[in-house]
Protein backbone atom coordinates (compact mmCIF):
# COMPACT_ATOMS: atom_id res chain seq x y z
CA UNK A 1 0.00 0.00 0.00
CA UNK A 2 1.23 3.34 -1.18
CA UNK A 3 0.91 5.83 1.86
CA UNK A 4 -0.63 9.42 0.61
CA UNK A 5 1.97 11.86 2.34
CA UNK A 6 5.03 9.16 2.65
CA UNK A 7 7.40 7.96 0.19
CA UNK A 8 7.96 4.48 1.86
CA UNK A 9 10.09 3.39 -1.18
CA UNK A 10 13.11 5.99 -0.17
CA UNK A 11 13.12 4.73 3.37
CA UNK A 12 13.47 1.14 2.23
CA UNK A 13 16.37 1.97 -0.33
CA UNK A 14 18.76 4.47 2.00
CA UNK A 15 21.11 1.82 3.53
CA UNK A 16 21.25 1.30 7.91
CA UNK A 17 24.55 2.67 9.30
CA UNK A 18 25.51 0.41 11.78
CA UNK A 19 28.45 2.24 13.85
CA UNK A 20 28.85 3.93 16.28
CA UNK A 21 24.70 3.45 16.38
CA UNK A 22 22.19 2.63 14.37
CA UNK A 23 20.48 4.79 11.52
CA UNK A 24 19.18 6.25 8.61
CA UNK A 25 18.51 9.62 6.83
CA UNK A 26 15.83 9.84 4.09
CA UNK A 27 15.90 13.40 2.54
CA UNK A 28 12.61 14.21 0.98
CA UNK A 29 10.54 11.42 3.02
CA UNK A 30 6.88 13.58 2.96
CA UNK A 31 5.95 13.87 -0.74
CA UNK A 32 6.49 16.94 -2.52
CA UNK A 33 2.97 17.36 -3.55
CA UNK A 34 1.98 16.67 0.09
CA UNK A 35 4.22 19.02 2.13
CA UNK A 36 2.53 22.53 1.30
CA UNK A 37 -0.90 21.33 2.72
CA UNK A 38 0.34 19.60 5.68
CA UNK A 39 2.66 22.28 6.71
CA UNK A 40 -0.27 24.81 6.36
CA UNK A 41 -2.38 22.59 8.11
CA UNK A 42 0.86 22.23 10.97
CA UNK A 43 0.18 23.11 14.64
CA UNK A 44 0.09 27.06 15.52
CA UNK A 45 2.74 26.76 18.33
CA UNK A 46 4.32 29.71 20.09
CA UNK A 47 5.65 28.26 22.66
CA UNK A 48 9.01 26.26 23.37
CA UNK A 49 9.25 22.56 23.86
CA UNK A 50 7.76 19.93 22.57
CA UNK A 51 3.43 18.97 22.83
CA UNK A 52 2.01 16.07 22.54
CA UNK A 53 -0.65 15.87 19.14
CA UNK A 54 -3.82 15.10 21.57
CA UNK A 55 -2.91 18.64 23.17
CA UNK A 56 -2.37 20.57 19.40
CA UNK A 57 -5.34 21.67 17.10
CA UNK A 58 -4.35 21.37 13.44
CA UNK A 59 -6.07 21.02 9.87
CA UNK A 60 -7.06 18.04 7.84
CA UNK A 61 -3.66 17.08 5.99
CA UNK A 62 -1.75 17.31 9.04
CA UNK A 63 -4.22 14.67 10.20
CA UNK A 64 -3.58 12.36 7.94
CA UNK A 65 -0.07 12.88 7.73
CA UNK A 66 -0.71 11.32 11.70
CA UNK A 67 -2.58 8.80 10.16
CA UNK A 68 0.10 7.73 7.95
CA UNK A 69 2.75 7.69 10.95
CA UNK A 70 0.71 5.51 12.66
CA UNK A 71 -0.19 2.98 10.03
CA UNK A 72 0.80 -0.54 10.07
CA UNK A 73 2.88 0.09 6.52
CA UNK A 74 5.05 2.46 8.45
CA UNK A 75 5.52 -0.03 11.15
CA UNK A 76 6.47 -2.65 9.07
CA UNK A 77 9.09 -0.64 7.35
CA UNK A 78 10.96 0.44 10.24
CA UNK A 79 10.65 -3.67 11.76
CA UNK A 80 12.15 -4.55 8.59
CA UNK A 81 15.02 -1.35 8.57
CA UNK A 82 16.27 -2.30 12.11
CA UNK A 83 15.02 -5.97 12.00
CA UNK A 84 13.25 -5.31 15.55
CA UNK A 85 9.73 -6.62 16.31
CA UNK A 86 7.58 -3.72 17.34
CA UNK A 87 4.44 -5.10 17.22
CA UNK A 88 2.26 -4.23 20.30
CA UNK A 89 4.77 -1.26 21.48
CA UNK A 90 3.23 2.01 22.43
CA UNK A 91 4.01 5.26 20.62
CA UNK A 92 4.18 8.54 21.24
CA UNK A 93 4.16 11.42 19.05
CA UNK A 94 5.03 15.10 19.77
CA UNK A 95 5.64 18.16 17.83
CA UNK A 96 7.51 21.34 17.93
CA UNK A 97 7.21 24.91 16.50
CA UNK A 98 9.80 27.14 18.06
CA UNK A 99 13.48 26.91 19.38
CA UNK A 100 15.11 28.41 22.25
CA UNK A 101 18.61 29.06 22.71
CA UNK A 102 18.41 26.23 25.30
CA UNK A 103 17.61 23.12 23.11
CA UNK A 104 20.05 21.02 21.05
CA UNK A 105 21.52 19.90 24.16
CA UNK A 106 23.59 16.69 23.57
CA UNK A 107 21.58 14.18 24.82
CA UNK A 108 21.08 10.20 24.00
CA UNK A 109 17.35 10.29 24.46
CA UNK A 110 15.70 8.23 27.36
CA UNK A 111 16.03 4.35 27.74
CA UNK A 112 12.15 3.69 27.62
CA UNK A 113 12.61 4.92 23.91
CA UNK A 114 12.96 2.03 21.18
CA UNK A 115 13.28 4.14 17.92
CA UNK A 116 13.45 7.57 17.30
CA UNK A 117 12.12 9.07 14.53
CA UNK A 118 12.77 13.03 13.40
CA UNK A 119 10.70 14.68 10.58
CA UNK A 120 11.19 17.67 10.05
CA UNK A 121 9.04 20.39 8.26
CA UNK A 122 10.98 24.05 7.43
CA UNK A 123 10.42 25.44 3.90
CA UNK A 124 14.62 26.29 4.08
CA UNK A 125 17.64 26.11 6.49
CA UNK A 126 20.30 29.05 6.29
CA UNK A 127 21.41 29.73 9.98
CA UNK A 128 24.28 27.19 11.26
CA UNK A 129 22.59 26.56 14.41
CA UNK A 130 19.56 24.23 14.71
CA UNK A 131 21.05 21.47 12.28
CA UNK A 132 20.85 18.54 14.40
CA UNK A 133 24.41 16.34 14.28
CA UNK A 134 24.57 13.06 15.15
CA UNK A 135 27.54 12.66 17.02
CA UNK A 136 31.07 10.67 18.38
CA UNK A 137 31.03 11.61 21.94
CA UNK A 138 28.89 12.62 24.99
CA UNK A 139 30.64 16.40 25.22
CA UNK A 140 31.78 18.09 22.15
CA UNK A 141 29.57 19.19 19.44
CA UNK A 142 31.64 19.31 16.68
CA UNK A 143 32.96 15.49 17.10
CA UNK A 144 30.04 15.06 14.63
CA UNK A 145 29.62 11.74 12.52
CA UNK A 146 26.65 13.92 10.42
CA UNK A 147 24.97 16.88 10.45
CA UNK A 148 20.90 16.88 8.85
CA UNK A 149 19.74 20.17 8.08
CA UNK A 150 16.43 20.07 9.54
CA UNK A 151 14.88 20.95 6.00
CA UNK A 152 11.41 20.16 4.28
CA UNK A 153 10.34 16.34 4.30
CA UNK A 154 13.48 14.69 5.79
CA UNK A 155 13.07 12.06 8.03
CA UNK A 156 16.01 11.08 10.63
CA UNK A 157 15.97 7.62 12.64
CA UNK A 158 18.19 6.00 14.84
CA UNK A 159 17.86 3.16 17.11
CA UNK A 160 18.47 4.33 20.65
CA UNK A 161 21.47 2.94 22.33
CA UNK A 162 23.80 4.52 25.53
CA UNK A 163 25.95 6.15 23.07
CA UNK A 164 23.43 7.54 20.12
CA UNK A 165 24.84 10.77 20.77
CA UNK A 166 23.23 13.83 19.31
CA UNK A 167 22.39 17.45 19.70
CA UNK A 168 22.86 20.94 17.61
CA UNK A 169 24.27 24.59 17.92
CA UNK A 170 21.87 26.97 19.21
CA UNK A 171 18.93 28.57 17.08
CA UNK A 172 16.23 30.58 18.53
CA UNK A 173 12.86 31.22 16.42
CA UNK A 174 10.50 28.54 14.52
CA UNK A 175 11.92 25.64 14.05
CA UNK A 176 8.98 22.67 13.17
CA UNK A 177 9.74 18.87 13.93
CA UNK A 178 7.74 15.87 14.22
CA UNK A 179 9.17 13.15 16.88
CA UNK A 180 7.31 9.89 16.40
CA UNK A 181 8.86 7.38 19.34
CA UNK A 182 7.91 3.46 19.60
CA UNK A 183 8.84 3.32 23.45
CA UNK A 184 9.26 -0.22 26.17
CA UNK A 185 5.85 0.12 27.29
CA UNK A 186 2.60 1.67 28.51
CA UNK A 187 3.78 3.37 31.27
CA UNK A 188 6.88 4.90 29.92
CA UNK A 189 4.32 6.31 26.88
CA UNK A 190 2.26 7.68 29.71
CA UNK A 191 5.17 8.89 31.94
CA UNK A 192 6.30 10.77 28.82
CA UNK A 193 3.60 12.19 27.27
CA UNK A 194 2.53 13.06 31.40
CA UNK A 195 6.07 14.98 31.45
CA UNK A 196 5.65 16.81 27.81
CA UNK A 197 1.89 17.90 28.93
CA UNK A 198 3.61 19.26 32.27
CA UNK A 199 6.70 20.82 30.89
CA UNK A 200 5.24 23.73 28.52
CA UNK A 201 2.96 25.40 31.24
CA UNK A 202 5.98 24.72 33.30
CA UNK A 203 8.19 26.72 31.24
CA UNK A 204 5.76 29.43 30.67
CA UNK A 205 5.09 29.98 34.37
CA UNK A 206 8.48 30.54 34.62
CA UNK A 207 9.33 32.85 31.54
CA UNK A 208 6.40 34.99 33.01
CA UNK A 209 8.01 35.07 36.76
CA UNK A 210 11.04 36.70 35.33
CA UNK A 211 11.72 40.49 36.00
CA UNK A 212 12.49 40.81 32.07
CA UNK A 213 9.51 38.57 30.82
CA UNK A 214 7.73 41.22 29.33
């Protein structure tokens, strides 16, 4: 089955890198013809951090971009890329709008996560900062294996391990990315998407405590 906003055929072709971790890049991933309706039907998100889709209003094509994500087809693709067996594992989906100077910390994402899965949705990419880099080491930024511009329609996945390194320079202003997670059970999907509801008024309660905030 041919999915209506994924090209499914790319991701199958682009080879697995296997060291020092596990993954893939698949530049141009959402359709061409599909990208201008989905991004105009994309979250309106002010905000830092990341929101969980149940939380987010957004239009029709966005919706079944979603759909597509969550199909068995896409499943099935990624079983076969990493040769895992996902079948009955929870996912979680969250999306971002805006970047603070804060983010791109290098991180190797939590252990409850099985695969993570980057799409990201900007029409261009000209500033050096906000180009996330996969990386060699836990401390130095520019140790970098690769660097993906976080550009329109390309997808980045990598099988999390305790050394899938990765973060990116600073960038402050809109910034839109689609994580799509298959995670070790129900409670860590609940336990995240529990922290991601928490953290934004979090974060907002703070930025409006501060002397400067307005």
């Amino acid at each position: 089955m041919s999915l209506r906003s994924l090209d499914l055929e790319a991701l199958k072709a682009v080879p697995l890198t296997r060291e020092p971790f596990e993954y893939f890049v698949v530049p141009g991933f959402v359709r061409p013809e599909a990208r201008a309706q989905i991004n105009a039907d994309y979250p309106k998100i002010s905000d830092g951090g990341s929101f969980p889709v149940a939380q987010l209003s957004y239009g029709p094509a966005f919706g079944e971009f979603l759909d597509d994500l969550m199909s068995e087809e896409f499943r099935d693709a990624f079983e076969e890329k990493f040769d895992l067996d996902l079948a009955g594992r929870p996912t979680t989906i969250t999306v971002r709008g805006q970047c603070s100077p804060r983010d791109g910390r290098i991180h190797t994402d939590t252990k409850s996560k099985i695969i993570t899965i980057l799409i990201y949705m900007n029409a261009g990419w000209e500033h050096p900062g906000g180009r996330l880099r996969l990386l060699k080491s836990a401390d130095n930024l520019d140790d970098a294996i690769m660097e993906v511009p976080p550009t329109e329609g390309t997808l980045l996945a990598f099988k999390r391990a305790d050394n899938s390194w990765h973060g990116h320079k600073p960038f402050a202003g809109e910034r839109r990315v689609i994580q799509f997670n298959w995670v070790t059970s129900e409670g860590d999907r609940r336990l995240a998407m529990l922290r991601h509801h928490v953290s934004a008024p979090f974060k907002r309660l703070i930025a409006a405590m501060r002397p400067n905030a307005a």
